[in-house]
Protein backbone atom coordinates (compact mmCIF):
# COMPACT_ATOMS: atom_id res chain seq x y z
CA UNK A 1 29.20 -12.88 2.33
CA UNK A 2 29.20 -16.06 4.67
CA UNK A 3 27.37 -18.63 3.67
CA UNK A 4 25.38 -18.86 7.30
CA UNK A 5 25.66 -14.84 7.63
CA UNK A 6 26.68 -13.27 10.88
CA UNK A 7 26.39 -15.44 14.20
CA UNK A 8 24.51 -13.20 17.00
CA UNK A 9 24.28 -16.22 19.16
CA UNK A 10 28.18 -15.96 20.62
CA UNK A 11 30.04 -13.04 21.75
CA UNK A 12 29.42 -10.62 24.30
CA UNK A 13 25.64 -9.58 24.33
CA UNK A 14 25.97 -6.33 24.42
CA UNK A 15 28.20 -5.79 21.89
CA UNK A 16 26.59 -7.71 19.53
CA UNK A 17 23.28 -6.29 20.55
CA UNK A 18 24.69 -2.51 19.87
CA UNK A 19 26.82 -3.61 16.61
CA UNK A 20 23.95 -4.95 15.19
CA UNK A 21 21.22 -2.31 16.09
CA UNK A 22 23.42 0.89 14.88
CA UNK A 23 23.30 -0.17 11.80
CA UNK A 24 19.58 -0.98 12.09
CA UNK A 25 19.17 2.40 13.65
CA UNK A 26 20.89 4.35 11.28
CA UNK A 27 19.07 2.53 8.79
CA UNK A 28 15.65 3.68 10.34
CA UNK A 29 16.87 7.00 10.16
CA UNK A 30 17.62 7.17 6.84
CA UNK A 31 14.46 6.13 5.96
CA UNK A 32 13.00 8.66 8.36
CA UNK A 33 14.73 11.22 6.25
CA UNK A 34 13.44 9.65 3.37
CA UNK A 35 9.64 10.11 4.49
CA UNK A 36 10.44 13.44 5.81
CA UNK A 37 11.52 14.71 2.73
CA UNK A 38 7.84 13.97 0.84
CA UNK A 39 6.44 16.28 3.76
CA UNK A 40 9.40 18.95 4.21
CA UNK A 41 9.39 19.76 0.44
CA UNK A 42 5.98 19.24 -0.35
CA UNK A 43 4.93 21.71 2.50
CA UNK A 44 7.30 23.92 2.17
CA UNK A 45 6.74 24.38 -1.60
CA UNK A 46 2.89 22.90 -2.35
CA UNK A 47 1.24 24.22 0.84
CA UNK A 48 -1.09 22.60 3.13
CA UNK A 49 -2.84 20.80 0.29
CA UNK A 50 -0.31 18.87 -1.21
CA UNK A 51 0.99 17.71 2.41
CA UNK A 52 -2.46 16.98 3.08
CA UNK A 53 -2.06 14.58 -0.43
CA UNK A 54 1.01 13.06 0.74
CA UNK A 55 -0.38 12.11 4.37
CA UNK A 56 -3.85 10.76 2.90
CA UNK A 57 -2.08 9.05 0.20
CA UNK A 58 1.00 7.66 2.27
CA UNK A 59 -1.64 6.38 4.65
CA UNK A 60 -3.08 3.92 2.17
CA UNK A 61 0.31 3.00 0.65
CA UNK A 62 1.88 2.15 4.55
CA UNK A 63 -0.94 -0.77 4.43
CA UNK A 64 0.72 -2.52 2.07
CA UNK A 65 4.28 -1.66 2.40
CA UNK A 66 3.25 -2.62 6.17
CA UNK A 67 1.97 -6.27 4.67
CA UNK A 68 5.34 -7.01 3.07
CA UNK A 69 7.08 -6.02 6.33
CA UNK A 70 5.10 -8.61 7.80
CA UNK A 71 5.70 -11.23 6.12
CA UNK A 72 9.45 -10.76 5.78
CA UNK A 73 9.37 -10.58 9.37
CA UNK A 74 8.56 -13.83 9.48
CA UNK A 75 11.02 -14.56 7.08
CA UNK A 76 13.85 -12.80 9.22
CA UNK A 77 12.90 -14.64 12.02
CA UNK A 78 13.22 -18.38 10.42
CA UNK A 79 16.11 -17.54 8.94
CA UNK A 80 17.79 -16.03 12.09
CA UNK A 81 16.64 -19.72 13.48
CA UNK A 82 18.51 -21.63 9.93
CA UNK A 83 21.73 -19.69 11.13
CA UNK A 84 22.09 -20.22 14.68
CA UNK A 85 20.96 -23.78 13.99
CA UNK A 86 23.23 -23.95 11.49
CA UNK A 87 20.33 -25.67 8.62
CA UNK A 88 22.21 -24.84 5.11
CA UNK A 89 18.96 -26.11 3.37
CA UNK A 90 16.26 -24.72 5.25
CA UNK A 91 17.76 -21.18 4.64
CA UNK A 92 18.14 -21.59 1.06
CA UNK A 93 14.62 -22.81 0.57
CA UNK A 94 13.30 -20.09 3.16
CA UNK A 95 15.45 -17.23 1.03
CA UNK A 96 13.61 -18.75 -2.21
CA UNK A 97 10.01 -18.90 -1.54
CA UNK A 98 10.13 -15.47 0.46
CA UNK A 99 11.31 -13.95 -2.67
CA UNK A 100 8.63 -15.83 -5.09
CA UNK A 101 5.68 -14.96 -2.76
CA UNK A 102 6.49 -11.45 -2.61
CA UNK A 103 6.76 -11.43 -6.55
CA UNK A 104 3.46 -12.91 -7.13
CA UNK A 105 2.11 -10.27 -4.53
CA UNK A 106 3.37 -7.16 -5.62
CA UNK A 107 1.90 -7.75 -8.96
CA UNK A 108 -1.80 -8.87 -7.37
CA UNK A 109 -2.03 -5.99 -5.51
CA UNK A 110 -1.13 -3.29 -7.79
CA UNK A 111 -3.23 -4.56 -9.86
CA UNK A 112 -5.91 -4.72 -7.05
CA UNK A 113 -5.38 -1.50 -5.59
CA UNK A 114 -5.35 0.54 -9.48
CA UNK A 115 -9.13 -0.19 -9.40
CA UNK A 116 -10.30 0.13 -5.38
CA UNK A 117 -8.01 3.45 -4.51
CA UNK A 118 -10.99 6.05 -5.59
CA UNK A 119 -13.65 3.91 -3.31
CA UNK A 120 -11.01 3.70 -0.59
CA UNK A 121 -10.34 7.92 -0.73
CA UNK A 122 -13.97 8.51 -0.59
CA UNK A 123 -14.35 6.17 2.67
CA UNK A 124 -11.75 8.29 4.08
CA UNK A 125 -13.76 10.74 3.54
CA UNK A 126 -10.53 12.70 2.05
CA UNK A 127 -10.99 16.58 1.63
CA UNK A 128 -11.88 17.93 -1.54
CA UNK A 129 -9.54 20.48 -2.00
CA UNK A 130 -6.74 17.67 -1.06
CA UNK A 131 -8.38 14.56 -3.32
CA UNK A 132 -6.62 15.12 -6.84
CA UNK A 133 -3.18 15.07 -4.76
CA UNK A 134 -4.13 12.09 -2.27
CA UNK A 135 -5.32 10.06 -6.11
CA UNK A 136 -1.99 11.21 -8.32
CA UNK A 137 0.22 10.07 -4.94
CA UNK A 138 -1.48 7.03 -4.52
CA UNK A 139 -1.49 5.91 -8.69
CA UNK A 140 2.26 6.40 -8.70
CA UNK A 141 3.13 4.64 -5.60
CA UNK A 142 1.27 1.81 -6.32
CA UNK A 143 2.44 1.31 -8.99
CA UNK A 144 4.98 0.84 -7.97
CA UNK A 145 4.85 -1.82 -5.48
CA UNK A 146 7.42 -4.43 -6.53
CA UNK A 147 9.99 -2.13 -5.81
CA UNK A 148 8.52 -1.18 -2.19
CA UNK A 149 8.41 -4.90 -1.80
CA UNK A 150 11.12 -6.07 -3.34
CA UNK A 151 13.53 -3.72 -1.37
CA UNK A 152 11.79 -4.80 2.08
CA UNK A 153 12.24 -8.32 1.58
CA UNK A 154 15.77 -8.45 0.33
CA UNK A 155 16.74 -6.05 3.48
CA UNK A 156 15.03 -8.88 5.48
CA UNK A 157 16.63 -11.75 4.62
CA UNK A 158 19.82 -9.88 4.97
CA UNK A 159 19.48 -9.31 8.53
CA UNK A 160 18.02 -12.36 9.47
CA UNK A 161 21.54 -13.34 8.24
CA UNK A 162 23.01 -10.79 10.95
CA UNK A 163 23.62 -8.67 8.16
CA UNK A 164 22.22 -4.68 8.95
CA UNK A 165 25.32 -2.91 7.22
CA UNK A 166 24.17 -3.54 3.38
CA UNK A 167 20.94 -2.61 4.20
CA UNK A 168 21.87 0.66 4.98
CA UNK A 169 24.08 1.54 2.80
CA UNK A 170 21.22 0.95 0.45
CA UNK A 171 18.54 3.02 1.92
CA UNK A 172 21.57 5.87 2.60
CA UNK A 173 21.52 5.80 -1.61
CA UNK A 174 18.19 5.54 -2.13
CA UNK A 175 17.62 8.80 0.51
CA UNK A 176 20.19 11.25 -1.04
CA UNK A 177 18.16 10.18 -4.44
CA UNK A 178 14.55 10.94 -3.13
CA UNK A 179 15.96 13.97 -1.71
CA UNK A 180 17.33 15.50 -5.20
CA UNK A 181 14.41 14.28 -6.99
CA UNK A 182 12.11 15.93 -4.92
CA UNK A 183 13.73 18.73 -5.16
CA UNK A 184 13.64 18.43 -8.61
CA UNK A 185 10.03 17.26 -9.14
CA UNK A 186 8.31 19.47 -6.50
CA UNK A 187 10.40 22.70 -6.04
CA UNK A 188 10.93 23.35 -9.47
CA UNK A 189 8.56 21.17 -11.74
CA UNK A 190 5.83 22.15 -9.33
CA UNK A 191 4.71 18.73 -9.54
CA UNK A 192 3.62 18.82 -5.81
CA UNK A 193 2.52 15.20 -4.59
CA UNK A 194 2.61 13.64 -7.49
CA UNK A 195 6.65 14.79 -7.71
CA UNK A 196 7.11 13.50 -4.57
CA UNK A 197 5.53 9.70 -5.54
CA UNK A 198 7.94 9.71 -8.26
CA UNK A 199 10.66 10.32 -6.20
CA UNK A 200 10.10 7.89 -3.86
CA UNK A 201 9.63 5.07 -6.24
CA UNK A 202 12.17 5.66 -8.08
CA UNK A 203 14.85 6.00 -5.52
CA UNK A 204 12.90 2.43 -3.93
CA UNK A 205 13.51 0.44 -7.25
CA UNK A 206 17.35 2.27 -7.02
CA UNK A 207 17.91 0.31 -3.29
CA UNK A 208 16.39 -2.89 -5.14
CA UNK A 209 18.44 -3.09 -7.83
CA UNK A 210 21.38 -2.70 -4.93
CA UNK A 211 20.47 -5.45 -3.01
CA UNK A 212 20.41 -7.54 -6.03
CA UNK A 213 23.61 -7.06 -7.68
CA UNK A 214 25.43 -6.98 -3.62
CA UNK A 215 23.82 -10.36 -3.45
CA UNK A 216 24.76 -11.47 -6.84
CA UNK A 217 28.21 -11.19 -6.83
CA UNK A 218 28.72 -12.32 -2.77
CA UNK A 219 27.29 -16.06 -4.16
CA UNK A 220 24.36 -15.22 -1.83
CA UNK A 221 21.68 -18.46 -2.04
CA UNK A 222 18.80 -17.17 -4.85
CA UNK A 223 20.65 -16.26 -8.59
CA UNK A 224 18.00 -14.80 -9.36
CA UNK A 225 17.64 -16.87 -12.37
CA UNK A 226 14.20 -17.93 -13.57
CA UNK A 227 14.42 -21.35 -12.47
CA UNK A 228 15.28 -19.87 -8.84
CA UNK A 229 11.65 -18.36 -8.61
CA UNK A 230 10.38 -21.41 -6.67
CA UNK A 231 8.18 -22.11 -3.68
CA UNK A 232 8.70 -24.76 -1.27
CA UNK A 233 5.43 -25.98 0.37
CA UNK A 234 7.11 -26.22 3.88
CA UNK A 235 8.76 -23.20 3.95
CA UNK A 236 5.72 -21.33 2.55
CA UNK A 237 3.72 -22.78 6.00
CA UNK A 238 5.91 -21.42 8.25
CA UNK A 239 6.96 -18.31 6.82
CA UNK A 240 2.79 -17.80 6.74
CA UNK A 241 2.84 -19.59 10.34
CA UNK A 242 5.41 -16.96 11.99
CA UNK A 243 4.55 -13.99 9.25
CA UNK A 244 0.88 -14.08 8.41
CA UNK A 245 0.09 -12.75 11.82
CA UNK A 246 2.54 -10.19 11.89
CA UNK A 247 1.32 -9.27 8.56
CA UNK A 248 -2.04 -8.93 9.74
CA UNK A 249 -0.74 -7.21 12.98
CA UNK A 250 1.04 -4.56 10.41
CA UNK A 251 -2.15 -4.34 7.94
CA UNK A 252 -4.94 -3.98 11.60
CA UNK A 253 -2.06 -1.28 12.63
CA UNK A 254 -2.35 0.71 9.18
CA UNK A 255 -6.02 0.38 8.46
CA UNK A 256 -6.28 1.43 12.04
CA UNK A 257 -4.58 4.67 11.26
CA UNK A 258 -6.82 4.79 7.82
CA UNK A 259 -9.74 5.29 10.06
CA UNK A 260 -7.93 7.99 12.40
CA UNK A 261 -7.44 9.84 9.14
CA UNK A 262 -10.94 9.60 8.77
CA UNK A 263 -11.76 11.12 12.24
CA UNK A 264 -8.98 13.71 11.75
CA UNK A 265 -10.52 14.99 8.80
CA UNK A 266 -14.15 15.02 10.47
CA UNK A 267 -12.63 17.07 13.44
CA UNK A 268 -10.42 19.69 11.22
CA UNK A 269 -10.41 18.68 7.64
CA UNK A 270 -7.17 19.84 5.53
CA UNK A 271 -5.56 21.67 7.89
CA UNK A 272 -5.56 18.94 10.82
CA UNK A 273 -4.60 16.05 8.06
CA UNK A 274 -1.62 18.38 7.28
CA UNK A 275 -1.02 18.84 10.84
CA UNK A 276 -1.00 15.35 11.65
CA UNK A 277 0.98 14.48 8.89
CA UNK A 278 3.50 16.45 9.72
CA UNK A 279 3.66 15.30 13.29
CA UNK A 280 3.67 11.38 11.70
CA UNK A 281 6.98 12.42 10.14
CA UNK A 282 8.26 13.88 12.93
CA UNK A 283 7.17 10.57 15.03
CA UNK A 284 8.88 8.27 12.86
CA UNK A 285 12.09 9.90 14.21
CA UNK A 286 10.84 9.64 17.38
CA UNK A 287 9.95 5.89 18.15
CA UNK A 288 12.70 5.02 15.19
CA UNK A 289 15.56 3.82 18.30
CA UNK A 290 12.90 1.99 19.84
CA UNK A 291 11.71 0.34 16.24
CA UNK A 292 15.43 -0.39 15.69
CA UNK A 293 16.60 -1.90 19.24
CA UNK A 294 13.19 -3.97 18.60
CA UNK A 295 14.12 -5.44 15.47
CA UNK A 296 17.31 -5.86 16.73
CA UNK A 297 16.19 -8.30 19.74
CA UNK A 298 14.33 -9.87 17.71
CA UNK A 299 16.78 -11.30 14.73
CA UNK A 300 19.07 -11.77 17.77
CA UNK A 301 16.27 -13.76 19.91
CA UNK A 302 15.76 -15.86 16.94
CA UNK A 303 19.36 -16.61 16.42
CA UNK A 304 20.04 -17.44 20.06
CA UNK A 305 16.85 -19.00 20.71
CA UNK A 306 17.58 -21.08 17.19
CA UNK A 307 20.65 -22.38 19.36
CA UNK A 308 18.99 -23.00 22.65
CA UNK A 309 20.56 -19.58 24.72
CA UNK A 310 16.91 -18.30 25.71
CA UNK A 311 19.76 -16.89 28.70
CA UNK A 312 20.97 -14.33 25.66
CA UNK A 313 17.93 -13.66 24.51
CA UNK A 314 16.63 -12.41 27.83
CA UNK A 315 19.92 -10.52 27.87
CA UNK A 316 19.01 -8.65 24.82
CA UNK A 317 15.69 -7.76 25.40
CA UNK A 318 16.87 -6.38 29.03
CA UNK A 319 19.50 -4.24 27.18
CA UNK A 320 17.05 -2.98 24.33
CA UNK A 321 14.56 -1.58 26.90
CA UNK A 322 17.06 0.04 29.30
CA UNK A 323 18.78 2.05 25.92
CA UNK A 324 15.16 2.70 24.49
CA UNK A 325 13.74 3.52 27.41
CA UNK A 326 16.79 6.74 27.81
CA UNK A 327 16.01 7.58 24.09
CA UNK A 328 12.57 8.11 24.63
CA UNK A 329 12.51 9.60 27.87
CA UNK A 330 14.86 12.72 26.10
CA UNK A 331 12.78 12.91 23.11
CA UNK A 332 9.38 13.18 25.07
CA UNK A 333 11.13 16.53 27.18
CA UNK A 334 12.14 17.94 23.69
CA UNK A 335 8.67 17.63 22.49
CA UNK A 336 6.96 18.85 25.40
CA UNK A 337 9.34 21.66 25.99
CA UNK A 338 9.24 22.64 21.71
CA UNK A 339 6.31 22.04 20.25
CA UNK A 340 5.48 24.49 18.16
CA UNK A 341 9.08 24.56 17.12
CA UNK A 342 8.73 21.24 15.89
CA UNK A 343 5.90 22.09 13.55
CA UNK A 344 7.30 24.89 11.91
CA UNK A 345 9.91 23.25 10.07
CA UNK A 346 6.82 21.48 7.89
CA UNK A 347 5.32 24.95 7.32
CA UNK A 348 4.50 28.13 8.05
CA UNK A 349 1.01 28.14 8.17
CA UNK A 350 -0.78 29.34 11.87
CA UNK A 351 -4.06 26.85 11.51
CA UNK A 352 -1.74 23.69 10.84
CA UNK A 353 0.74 24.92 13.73
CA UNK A 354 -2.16 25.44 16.31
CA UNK A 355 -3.60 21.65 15.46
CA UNK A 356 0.12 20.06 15.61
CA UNK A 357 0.97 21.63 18.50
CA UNK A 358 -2.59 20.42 20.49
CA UNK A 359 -2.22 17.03 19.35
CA UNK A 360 1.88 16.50 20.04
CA UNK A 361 0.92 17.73 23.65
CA UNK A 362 -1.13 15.04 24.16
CA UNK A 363 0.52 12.19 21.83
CA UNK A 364 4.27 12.59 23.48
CA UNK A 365 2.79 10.65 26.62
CA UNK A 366 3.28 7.18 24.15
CA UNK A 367 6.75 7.65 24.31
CA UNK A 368 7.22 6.88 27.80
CA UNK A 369 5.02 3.92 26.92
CA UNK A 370 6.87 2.10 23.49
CA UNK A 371 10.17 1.21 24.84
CA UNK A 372 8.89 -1.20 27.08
CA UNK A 373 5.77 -2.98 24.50
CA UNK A 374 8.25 -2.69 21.65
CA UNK A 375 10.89 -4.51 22.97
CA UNK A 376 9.50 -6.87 24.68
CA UNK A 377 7.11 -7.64 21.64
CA UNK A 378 10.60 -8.03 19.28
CA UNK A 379 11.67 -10.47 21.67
CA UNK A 380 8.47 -12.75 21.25
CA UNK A 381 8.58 -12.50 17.70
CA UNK A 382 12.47 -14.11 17.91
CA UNK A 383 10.65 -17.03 19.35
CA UNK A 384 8.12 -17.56 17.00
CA UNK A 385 4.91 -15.87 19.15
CA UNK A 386 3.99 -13.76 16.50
CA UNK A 387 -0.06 -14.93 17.47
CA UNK A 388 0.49 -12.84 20.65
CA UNK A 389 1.49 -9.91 19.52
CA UNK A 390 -1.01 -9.93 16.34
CA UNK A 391 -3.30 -10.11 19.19
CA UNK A 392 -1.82 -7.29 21.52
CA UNK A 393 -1.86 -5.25 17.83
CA UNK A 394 -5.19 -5.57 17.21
CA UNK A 395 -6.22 -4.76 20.96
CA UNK A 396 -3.96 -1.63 20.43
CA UNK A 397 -5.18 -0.60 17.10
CA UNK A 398 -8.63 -1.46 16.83
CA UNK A 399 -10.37 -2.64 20.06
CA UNK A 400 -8.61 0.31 21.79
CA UNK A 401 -7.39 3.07 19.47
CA UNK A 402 -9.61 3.78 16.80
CA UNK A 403 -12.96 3.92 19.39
CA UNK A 404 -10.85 6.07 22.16
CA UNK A 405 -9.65 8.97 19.40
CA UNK A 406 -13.19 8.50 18.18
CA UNK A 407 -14.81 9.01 21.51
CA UNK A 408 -12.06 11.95 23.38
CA UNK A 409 -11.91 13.85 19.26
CA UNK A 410 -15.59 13.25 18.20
CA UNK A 411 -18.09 12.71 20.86
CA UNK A 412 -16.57 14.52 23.65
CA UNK A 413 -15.73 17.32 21.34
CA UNK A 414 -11.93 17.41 22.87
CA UNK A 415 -10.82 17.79 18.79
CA UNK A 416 -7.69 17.17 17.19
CA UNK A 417 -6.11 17.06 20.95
CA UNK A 418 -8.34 14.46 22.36
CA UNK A 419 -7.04 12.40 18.49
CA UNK A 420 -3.85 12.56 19.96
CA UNK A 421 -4.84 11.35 23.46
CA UNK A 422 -6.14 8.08 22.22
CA UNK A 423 -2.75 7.15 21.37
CA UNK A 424 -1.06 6.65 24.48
CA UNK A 425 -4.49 5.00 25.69
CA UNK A 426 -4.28 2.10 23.66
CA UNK A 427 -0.39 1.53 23.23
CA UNK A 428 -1.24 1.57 28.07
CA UNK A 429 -3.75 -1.07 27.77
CA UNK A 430 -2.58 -3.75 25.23
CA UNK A 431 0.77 -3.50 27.29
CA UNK A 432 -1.02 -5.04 30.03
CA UNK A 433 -1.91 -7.97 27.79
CA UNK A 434 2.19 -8.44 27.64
CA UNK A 435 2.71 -8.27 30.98
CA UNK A 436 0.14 -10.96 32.03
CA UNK A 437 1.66 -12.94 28.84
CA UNK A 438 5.38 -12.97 30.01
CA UNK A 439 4.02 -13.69 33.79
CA UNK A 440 2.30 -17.12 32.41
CA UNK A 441 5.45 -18.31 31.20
CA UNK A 442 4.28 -19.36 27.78
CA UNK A 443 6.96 -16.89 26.17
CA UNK A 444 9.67 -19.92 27.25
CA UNK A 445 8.29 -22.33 24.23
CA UNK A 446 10.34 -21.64 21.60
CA UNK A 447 7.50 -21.86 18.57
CA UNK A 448 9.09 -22.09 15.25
CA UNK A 449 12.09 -24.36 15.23
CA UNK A 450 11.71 -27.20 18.02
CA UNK A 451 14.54 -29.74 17.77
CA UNK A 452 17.09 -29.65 14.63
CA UNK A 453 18.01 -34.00 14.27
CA UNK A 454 21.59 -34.42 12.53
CA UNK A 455 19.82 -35.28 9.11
CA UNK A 456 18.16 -31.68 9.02
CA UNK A 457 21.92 -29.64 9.86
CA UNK A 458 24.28 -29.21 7.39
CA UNK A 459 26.91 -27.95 10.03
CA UNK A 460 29.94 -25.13 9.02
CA UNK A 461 32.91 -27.14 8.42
């Protein structure tokens, strides 16, 4: 592996745009298929009970997988700026303390979240018939966080490095794993959510262990020694500077759809929360191009922007929204024209069908909506404005979303449909915050990595 990864800051924009994002994307679907398989399996062999387990239960876990995401965004976007600027040092040190902090964090919050999940299930006011399966999901998965964590943050650093091949190959492994084990732990142990936990933390510490030994023996810049497990004060500022509010953004996003799990149980109890989980499944295929060509613009941003070509940047978040945009358009006629279709392959059962099928009708309208807020928001992060679209986030999730599903599912009675309207509402009105942001101009200021002297550059020889 090259010492100063892949450069996205030369070549053809395009092409490095689309080389980099397949990768990305197929990376996104793996991991789609991974998810999927928790839901496919459990409904198809626990019933509506267990699936209701594995949504409840998944919901709490996505907080903090959604955390460590957040972070190492930050962390893929300072080291995407080390590369194209060419700072040997600063990415070593960056690589380092991203790698400590997460340590130290997966270990606080397991511990953390062991005593608080039974409080946390009763807020949600989980069903009754679906709480032993929601509590045996959430026990195994968090405990085991510092693979969840670990995985995320290696996969990171990697493509901050313009690296989104490894990665994938990874997650591919880890997949075809979860798949056999929970077919194995939930078809014929009958271990129904709880199998399903298992198999997903298993296979997660399997793509961990991966990442380590590919970086091991490519001379990558952590050992992995004890004496490696250091944090550098500066580095820890502005991974927390660029990070922390994406974190937050990630954690307001999740917690957000905590509380819509609350509302969807008030308005239909277990067979809406297995409805909706399902469709969540089905949805992380759906906006997974658009999540990819995001990500995408943004390690690129950062490495152009890094190297003073805000022209490529623009470039690449022009590109991203064009391809996501034709993506999205084709999946939101496949889901209006086969909705009930759609549903069926989670299950069988006619209450569950009925509730997916209401709330996809409404929900689809969002993907005419994400191309455009998701790429343009990956493209701010590359520059370091990760305060703006924490901002736009919370807008979205909580000033917006949460009181609209409340309002159309609960107090205008519109039910498990009017859940699914809120969606669309929110994602429409915090884009207008982005719009208004990229027509002040502020998105120019590059606000991570202002001027490299020749002290701070270790340049390629």
């Amino acid at each position: 592996m090259a010492t100063m990864g892949n450069n996205l800051s030369e070549g053809k924009v395009l092409t490095k745009l689309v080389r980099f994002a397949l990768p990305f994307l197929a990376t996104n679907l793996v991991q789609s298929c991974y998810n999927v398989a928790d839901m496919l399996i459990v409904g198809n062999f626990s019933g509506t009970v267990g699936m209701s387990g594995v949504n409840i239960g998944g919901q709490v876990t996505m907080i903090l997988t959604f955390l460590v995401i957040g972070l190492s965004m930050g962390a893929t976007v300072l080291i995407g700026q080390y590369v194209g600027a060419r700072n040997q040092e600063g990415l070593r040190k960056a690589t380092a303390t991203l790698i400590t902090l997460l340590l130290i964090m997966a270990l606080g919050l397991t511990l953390l979240m062991l005593m608080l999940k039974g409080p946390i299930l009763r807020l949600i006011k989980t069903p009754a018939e679906s709480y032993g399966e929601s509590d045996r999901y959430l026990t195994i998965t968090v405990a085991g966080l510092v693979f969840i964590f670990g995985y995320n943050a290696f996969s990171a650093i990697l493509r901050g490095m313009g690296d989104s091949k490894h990665p994938f190959y990874f997650v591919l492994i880890a997949c075809i794993t979860n798949v056999i084990l929970d077919l194995l732990f939930v078809a014929a142990f009958k271990w129904s959510a709880f199998g399903a936990a298992l198999a997903t933390i298993i296979s997660q510490a399997l793509s961990m262990f991966l990442c380590i030994v590919y970086m091991r023996r490519n001379n990558f810049q952590f050992d992995f020694k004890r004496s490696s497990f250091k944090i550098d004060k500066d580095q820890l500022i502005l991974i927390f500077k660029i990070g922390l509010p994406t974190c937050i953004q990630n954690g307001v996003t999740s917690i957000s759809f905590l509380f819509i799990t609350g509302i969807v149980n008030m308005v239909g109890g277990v067979s809406a929360s297995a409805a909706v989980g399902a469709m969540s499944k089905f949805n992380s295929f759906g906006i997974m191009p658009t999540q990819a060509m995001s990500a995408s613009i943004s390690a690129m941003s950062a490495q152009n922007i890094g190297a003073n070509r805000m022209d490529r940047a623009i470039q690449a978040c022009r590109i991203g929204i064009v391809i996501s945009a034709v993506i999205t358009v084709i999946i939101f006629i496949l889901v209006r024209l086969f909705p009930a279709q759609i549903m069926m392959i989670f299950g069988d059962d006619p209450e569950m069908i009925m509730m997916g099928v209401s709330f996809l009708r409404a929900f689809s309208v969002e993907f005419l909506i994400i191309p455009f807020f998701f790429c343009i928001n990956g493209f701010l992060i590359g520059g370091g404005h990760t305060l703006f679209t924490l901002i736009t986030s919370v807008v979205s999730s909580v000033v917006l979303r949460v009181p609209v599903c409340y309002i159309f599912g609960v107090v205008l009675g519109w039910g498990i449909f009017g859940v699914g309207l809120g969606y669309p509402a929110a994602v429409g009105g915090a884009s207008l915050l982005v719009i208004g942001f990229l027509l002040s101009g502020r998105w120019k200021h590059n606000a991570v990595i202002h001027r490299h002297t020749p002290e701070q550059i270790e340049k390629e020889p």
